[in-house]
Protein backbone atom coordinates (compact mmCIF):
# COMPACT_ATOMS: atom_id res chain seq x y z
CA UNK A 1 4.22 -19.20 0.82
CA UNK A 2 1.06 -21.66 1.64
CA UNK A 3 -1.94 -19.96 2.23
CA UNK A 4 -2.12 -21.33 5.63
CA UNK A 5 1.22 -21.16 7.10
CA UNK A 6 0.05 -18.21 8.73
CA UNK A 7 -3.11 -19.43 10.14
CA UNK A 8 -1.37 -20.63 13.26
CA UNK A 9 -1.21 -16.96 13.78
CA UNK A 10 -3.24 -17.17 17.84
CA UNK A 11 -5.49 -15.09 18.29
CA UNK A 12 -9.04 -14.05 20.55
CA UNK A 13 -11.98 -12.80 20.18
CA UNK A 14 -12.27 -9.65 21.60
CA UNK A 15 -16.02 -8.68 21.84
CA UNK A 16 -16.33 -12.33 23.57
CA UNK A 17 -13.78 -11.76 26.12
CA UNK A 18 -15.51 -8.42 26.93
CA UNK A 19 -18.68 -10.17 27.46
CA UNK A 20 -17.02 -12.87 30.02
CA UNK A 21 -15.13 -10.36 31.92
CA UNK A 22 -18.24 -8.12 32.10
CA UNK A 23 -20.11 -11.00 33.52
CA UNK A 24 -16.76 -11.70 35.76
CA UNK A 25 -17.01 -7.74 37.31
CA UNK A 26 -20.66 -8.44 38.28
CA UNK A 27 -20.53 -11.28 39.80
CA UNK A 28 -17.58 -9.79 41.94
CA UNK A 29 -19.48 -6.80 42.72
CA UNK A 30 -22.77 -8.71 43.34
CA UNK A 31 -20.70 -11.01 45.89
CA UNK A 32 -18.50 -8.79 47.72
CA UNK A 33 -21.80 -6.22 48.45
CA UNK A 34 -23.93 -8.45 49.13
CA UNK A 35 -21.75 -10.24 51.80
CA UNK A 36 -21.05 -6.98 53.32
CA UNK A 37 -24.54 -5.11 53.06
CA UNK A 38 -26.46 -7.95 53.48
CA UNK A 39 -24.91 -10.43 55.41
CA UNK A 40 -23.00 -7.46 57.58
CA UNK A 41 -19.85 -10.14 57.25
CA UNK A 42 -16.90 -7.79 57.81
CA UNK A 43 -13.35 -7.59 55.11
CA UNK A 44 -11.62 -5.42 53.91
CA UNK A 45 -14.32 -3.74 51.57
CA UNK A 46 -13.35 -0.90 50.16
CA UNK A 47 -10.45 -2.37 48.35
CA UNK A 48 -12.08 -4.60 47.15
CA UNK A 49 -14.11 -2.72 45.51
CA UNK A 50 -11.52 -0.15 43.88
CA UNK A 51 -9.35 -3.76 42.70
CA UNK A 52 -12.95 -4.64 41.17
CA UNK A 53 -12.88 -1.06 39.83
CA UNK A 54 -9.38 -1.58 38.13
CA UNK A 55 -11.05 -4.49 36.17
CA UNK A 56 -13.91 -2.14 34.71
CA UNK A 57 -11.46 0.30 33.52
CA UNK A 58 -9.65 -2.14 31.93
CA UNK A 59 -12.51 -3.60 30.53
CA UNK A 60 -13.27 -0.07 29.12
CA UNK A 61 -10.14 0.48 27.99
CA UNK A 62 -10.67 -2.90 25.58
CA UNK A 63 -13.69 -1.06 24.02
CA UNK A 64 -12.84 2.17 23.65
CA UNK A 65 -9.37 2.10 22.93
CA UNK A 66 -8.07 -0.94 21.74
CA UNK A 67 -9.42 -0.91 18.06
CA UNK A 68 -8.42 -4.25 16.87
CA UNK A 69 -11.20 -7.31 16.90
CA UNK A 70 -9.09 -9.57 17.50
CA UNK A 71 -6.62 -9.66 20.86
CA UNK A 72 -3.33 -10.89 19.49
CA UNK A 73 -1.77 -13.95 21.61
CA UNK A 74 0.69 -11.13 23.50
CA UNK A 75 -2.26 -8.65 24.31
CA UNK A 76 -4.38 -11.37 25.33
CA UNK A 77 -1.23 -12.82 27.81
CA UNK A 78 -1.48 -9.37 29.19
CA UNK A 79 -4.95 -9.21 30.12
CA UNK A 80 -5.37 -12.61 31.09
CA UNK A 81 -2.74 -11.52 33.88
CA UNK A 82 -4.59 -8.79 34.92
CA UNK A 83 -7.75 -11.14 35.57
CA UNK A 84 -5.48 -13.54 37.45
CA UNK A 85 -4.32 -10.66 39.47
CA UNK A 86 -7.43 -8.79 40.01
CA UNK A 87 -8.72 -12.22 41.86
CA UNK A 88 -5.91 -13.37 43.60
CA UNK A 89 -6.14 -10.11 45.43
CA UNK A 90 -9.67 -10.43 45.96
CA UNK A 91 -9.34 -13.84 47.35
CA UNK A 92 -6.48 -12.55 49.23
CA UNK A 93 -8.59 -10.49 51.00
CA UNK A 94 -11.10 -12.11 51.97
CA UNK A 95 -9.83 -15.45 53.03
CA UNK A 96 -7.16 -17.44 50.00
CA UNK A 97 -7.70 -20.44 49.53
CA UNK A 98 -10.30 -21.50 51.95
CA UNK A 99 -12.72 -19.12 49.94
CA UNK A 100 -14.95 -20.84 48.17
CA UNK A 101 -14.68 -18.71 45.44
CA UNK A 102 -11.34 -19.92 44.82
CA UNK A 103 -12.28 -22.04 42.10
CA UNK A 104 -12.87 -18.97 39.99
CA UNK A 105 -9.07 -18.44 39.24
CA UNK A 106 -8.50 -21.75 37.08
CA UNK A 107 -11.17 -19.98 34.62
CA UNK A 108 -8.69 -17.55 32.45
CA UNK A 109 -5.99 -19.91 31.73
CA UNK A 110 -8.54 -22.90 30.69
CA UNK A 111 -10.77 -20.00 28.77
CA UNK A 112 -7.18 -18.93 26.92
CA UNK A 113 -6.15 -23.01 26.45
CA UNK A 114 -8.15 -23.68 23.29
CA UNK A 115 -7.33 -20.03 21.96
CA UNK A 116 -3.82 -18.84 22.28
CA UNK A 117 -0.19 -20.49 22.07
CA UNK A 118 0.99 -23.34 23.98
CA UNK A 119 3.64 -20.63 25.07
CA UNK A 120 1.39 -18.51 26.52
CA UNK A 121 -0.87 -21.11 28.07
CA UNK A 122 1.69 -22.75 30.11
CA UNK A 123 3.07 -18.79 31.39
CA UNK A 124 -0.77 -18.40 32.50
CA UNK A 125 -0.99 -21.80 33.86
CA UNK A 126 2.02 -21.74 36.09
CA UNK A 127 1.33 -18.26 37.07
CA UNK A 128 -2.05 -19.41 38.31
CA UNK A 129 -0.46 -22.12 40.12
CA UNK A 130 1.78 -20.02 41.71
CA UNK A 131 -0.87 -17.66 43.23
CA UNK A 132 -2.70 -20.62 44.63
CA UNK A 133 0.40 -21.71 46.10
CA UNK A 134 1.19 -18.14 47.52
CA UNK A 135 -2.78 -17.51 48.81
CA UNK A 136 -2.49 -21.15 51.14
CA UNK A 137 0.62 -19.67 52.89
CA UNK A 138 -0.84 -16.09 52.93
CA UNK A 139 -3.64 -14.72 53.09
CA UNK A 140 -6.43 -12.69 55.19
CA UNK A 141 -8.63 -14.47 57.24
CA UNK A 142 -11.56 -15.28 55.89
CA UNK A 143 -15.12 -12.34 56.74
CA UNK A 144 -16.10 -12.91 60.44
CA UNK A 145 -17.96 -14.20 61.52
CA UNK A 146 -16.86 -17.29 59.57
CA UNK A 147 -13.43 -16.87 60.65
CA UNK A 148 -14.64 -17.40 64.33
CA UNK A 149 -16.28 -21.01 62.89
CA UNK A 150 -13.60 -22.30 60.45
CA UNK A 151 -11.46 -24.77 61.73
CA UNK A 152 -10.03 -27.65 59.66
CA UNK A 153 -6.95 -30.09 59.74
CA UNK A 154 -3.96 -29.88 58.16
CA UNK A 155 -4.35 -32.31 55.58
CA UNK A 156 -7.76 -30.88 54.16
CA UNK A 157 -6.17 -27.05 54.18
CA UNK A 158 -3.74 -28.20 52.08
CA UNK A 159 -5.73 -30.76 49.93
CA UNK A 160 -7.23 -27.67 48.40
CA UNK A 161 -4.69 -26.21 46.78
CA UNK A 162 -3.37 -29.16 45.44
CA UNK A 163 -6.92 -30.24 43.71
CA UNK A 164 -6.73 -27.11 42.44
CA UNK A 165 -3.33 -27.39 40.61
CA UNK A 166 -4.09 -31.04 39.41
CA UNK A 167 -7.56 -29.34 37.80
CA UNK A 168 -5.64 -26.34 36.38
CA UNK A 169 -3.44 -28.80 34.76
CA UNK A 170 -5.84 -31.60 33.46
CA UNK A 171 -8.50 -29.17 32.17
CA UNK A 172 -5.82 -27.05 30.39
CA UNK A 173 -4.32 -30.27 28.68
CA UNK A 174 -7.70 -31.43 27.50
CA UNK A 175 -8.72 -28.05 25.96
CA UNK A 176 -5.52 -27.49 24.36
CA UNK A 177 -5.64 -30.84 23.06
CA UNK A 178 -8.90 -30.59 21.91
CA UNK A 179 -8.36 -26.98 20.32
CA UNK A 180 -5.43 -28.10 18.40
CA UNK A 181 -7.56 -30.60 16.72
CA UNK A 182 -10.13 -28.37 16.57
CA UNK A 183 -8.36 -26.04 14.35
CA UNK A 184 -6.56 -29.02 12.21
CA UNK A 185 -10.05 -29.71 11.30
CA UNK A 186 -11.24 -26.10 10.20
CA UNK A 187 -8.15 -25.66 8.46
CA UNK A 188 -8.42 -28.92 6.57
CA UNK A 189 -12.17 -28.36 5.91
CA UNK A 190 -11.05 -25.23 4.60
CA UNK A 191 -8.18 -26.22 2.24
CA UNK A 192 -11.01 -28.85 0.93
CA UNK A 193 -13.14 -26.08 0.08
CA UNK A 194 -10.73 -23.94 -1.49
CA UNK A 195 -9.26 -27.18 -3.59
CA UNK A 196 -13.13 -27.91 -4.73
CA UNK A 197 -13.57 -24.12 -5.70
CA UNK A 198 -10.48 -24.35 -7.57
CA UNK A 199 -11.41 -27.36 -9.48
CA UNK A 200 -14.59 -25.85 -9.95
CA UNK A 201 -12.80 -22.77 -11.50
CA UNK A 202 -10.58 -24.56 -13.63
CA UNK A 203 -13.33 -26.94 -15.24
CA UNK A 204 -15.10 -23.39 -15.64
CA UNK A 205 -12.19 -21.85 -17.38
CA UNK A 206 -11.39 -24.67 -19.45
CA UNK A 207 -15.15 -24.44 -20.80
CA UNK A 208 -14.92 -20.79 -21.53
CA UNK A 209 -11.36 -21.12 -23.19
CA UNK A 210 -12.60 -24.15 -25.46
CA UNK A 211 -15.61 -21.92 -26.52
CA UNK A 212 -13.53 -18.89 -26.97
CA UNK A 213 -11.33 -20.79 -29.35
CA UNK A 214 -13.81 -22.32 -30.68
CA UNK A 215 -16.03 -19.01 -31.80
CA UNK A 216 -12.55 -17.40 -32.05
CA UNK A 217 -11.30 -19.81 -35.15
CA UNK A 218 -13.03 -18.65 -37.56
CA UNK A 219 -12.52 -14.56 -37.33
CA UNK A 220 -8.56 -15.34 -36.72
CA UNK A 221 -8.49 -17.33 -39.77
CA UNK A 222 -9.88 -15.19 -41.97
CA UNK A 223 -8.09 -11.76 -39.97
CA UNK A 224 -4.50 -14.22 -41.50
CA UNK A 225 -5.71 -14.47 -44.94
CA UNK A 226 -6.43 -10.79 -45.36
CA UNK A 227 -3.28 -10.53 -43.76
CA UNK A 228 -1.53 -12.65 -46.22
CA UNK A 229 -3.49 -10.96 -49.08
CA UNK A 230 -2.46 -7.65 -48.07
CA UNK A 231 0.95 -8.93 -48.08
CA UNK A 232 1.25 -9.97 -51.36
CA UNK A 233 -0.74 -6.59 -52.64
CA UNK A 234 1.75 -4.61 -50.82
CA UNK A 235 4.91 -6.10 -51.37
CA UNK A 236 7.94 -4.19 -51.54
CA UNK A 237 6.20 -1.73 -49.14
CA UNK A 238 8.86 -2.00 -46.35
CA UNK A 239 6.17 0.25 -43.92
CA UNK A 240 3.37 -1.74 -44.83
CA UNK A 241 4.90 -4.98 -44.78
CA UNK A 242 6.16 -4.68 -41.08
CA UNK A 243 2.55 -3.48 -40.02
CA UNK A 244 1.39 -6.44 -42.25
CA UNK A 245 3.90 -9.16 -40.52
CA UNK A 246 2.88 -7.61 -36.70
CA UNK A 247 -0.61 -7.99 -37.41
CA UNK A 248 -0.02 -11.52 -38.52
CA UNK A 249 2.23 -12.13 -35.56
CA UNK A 250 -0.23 -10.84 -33.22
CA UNK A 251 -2.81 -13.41 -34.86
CA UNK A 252 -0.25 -16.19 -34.63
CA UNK A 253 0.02 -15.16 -30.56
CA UNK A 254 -3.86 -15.00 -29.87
CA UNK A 255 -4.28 -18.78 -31.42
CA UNK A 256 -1.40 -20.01 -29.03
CA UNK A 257 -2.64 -18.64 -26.14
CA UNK A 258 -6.27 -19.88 -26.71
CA UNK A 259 -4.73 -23.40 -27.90
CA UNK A 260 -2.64 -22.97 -24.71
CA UNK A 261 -6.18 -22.52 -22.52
CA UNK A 262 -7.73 -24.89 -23.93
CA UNK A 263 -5.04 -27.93 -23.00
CA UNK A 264 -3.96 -26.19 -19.79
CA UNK A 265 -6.14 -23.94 -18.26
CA UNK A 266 -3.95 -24.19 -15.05
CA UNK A 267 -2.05 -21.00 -15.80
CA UNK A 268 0.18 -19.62 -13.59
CA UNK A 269 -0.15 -15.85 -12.63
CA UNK A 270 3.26 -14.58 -13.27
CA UNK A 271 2.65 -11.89 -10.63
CA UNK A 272 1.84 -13.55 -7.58
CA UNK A 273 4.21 -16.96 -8.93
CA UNK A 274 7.14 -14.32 -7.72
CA UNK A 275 8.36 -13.02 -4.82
CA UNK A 276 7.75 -8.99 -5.41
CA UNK A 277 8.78 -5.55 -2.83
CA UNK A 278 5.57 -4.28 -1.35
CA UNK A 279 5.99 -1.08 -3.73
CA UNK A 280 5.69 -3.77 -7.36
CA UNK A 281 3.07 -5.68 -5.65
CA UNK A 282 1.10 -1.83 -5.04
CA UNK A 283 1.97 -1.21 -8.67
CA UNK A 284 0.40 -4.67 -10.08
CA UNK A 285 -2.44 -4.65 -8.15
CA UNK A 286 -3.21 -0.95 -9.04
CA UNK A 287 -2.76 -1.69 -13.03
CA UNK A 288 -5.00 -4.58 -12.27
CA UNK A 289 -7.97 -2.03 -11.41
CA UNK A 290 -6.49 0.57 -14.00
CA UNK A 291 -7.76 -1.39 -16.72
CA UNK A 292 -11.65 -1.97 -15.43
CA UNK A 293 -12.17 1.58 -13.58
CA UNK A 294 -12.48 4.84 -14.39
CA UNK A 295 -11.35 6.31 -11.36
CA UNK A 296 -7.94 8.38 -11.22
CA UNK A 297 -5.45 5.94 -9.52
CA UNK A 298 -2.68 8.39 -7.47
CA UNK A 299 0.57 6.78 -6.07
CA UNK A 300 2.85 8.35 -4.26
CA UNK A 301 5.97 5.79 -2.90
CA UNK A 302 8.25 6.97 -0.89
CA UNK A 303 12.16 7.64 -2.19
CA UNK A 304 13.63 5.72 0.47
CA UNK A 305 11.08 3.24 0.63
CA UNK A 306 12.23 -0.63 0.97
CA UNK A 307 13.00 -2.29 -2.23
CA UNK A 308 13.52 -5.58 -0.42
CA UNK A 309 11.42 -8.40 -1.64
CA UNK A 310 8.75 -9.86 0.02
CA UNK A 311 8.28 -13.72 -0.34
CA UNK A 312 5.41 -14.47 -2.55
CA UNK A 313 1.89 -14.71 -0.14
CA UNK A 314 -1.61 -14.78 -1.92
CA UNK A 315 -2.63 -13.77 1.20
CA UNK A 316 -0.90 -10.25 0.95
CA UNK A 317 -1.98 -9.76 -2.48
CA UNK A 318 -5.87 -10.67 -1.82
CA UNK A 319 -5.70 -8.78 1.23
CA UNK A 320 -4.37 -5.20 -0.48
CA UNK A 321 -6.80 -5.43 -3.72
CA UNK A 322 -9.78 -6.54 -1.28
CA UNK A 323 -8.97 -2.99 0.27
CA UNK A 324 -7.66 -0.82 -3.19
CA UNK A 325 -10.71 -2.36 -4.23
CA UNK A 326 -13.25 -1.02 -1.89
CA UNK A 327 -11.84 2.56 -2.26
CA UNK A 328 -12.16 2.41 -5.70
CA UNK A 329 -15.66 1.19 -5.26
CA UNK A 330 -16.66 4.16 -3.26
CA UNK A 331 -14.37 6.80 -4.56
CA UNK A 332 -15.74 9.78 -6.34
CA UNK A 333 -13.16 10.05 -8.80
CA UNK A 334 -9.84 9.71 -6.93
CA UNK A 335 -8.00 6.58 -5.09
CA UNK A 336 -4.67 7.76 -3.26
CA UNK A 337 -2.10 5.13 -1.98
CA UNK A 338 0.82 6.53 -0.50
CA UNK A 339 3.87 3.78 0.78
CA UNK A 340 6.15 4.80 2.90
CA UNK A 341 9.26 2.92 4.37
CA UNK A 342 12.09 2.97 6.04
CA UNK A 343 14.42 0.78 8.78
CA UNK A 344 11.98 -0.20 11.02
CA UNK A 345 8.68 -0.15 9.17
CA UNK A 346 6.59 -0.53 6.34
CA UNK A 347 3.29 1.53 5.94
CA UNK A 348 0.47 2.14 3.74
CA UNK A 349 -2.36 4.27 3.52
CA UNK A 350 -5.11 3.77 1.40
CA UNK A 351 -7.62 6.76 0.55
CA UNK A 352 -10.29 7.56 -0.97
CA UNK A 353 -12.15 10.92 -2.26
CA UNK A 354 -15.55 9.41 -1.22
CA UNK A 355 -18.48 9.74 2.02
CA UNK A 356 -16.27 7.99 4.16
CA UNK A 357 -17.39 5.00 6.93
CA UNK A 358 -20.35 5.79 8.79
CA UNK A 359 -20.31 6.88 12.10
CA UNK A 360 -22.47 3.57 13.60
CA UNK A 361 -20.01 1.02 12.04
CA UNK A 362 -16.31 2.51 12.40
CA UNK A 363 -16.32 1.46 15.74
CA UNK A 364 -16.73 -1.82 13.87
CA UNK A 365 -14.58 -1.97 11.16
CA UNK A 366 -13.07 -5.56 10.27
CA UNK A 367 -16.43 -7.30 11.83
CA UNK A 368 -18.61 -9.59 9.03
CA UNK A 369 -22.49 -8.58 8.29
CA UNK A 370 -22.51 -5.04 9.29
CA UNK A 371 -25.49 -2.75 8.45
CA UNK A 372 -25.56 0.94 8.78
CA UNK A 373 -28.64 2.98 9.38
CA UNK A 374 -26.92 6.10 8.03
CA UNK A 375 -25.48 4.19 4.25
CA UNK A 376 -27.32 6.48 1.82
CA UNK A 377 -26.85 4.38 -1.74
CA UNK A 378 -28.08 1.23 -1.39
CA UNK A 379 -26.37 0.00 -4.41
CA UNK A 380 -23.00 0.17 -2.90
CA UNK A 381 -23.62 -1.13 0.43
CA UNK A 382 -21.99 -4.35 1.44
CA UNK A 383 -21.93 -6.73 4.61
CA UNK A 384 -18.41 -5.55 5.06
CA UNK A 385 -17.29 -9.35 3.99
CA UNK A 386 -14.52 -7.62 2.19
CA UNK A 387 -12.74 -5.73 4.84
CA UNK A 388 -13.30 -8.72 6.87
CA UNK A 389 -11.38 -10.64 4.92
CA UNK A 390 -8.70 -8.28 4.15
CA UNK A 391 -8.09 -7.40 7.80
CA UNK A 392 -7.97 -10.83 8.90
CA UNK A 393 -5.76 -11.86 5.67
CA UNK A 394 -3.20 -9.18 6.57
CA UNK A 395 -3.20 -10.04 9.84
CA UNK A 396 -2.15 -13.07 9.91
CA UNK A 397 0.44 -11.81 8.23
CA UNK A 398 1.68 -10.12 11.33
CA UNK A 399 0.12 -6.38 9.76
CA UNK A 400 -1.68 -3.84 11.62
CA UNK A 401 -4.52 -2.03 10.67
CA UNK A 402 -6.24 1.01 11.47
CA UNK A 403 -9.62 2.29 9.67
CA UNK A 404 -10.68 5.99 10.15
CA UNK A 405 -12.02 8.29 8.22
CA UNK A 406 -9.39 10.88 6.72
CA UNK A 407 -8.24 13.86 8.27
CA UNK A 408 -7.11 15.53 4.73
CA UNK A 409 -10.15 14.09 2.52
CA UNK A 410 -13.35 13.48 2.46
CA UNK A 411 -13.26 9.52 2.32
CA UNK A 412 -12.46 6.67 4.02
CA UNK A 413 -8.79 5.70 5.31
CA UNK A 414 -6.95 2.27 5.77
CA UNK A 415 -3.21 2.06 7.42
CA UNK A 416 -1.35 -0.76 6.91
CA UNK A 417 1.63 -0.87 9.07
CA UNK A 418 4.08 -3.70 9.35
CA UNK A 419 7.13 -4.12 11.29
CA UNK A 420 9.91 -4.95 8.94
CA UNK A 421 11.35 -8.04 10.36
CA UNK A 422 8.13 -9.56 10.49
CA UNK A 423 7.54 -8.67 6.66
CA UNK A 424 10.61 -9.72 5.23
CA UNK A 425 10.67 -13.46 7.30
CA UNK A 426 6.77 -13.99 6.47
């Protein structure tokens, strides 16, 4: 798989859409109060007011409860909806389409154009369209005592909704077109970048390998003729001879693969060159840290878990030793990965024996350049870089994630959960 085939995965940033939508609810309250408190104009009030109400616990709901950063394209669809809604009732009550406020309602489909799917943009689009349509025919009259005042012909009623629907549809065309290209250019600034840092490995590696079999001739060489001395010394030796030809062999092997470096330092990695079940690629990656750490590695794979292969992604792999790695950087002694599968889905945990996430950041989790107040080594403390990329790596492979601290240890907890028919198509 190319590492960014699954970049088109649409998504939105959540903390930003709070923000708007908090600065939506304020305005709505500051308007509708002020027009009734202030003004003494007379509507419907109250229910305005709990409608306004319904889009602060909603609002709350995003931070308390939804824990992912980023709103996937459906979740985002949903609430995008639900701000369509919330003002077409508002403007419903309080005059339709005559209101000036009206204008308001193109906002979350053109906010949503440059973000999300060209699916979902054109469902929000022609449901906005269709509540402008609906709040010309009916509506309630606008506060008196402006109803008493406003009086207009036909043809500039229902000029206003159709200006409306021609805006809705030009600006959304223009940001999606402009988004698309938007992200054709990130994603080809970023391939550029990762083709120069490869280049700048390989030139690297090449250097290294020539050096290493460079310094490396001389010892091998003279590791072959003791060999072959020892040979002759011992011969007839059947034990010693086969210890004598493997040490040779094994000499013979190290030359050709620093000869091989040294030509071709573009060496495939065998394990992520093949397409693997999640349970090998858990294995691989865990052997991987087996041989640099001290810490006690503990697997535990479910019998019945899915021994279907997953089609080779660099993304998966970075994205499961990015998180394997950061429990094994803050473990005591003691990593635990546990896999479990069956029909439906795919799930693993991740856990370590260590101090666990701190309380100011878990809220957090998956965020770059976070900072607690409460991190006690300083030598371990990141910016949380790597869980950013591993979350978003993962995730645009269709996974999700949930960091906690753990209920049965003392450290910190990651579940990976995908649904199976989105692994095994990735």
């Amino acid at each position: 798989m190319k590492f960014f085939e699954t970049s088109k995965y649409h998504s939105l940033q959540k903390s930003t859409y709070i923000t708007l939508r908090w600065i939506g609810i304020s305005g709505q309250l500051i308007a509708v109060n002020f027009v009734y408190f202030f003004l003494n104009f007379r509507f419907d009030f109250l229910t305005s007011n709990i409608i306004i109400f319904l889009g602060i616990l909603s609002n709350l709901y995003l931070i308390f409860i939804y824990k992912k950063t980023q709103l996937s394209d459906r979740s985002a669809f949903l609430f995008l909806l639900i701000d369509i809604l919330q003002l077409g009732i508002l403007l419903y009550l309080s005059g339709g389409i005559v209101n000036p406020f009206v204008i308001f309602i193109l906002i979350p489909s053109v906010f949503s154009s440059s973000n999300l799917s060209f699916k979902t943009n054109t469902l929000l689009v022609i449901l906005s369209a269709i509540i402008i349509v609906f709040l010309t025919f009916y509506s309630m009259d606008l506060p008196s005592p402006l109803s008493d005042h406003f009086h207009v012909s036909h043809y500039y009623y229902y000029s206003i909704p159709i200006a409306l629907v021609v805006a809705l549809v030009f600006l959304n065309y223009f940001a999606m077109t402009f988004g698309t290209q938007s992200r054709l250019r990130k994603e080809a600034l970023a391939k550029m970048e990762e083709v120069m840092a490869t280049e700048h490995e390989l030139l690297s590696l090449g250097g290294q390998a020539a050096a290493a079999a460079h310094s490396l001739g001389t010892p091998l060489s003279t590791i072959t003729i003791i060999a072959n001395d020892l040979n002759k010394q011992f011969k007839g030796q059947k034990d010693l001879e086969k210890d004598i030809e493997l040490l040779a062999s094994q000499v013979d092997r190290c030359n050709e693969i620093l000869k091989r470096l040294t030509l071709n330092p573009v060496e495939e990695d065998d394990f992520i060159d093949k397409d693997l079940s999640i349970r090998d690629y858990l294995s691989e990656i865990v052997s991987s840290f087996k041989e640099i750490s001290k810490k006690e590695f503990i697997l535990n794979f479910d019998q019945d878990s899915n021994s279907k292969k997953v089609t080779k992604s660099i993304e998966i792999v970075y994205g499961l030793r990015n998180f394997i790695g950061n429990a094994n950087k803050f473990a005591k002694s003691k990593v635990f990965i546990n896999l479990r599968s069956d029909s439906e889905i795919t799930e693993i945990n991740i856990e370590d024996d260590g101090s666990g996430y701190p309380r100011d950041i878990l809220s957090k989790i998956g965020e770059p350049y976070l900072k607690s107040s409460y991190f006690k080594d300083k030598s371990k403390e990141g910016l949380g870089l790597g869980l950013f990329i591993g979350k978003n790596l993962l995730e645009k492979n269709f996974a999700d994630l949930n960091f906690r601290n753990s209920k049965t240890r003392s450290g910190a907890e990651v579940i990976i959960k995908w649904k199976n028919r989105d692994l095994f198509n990735i």
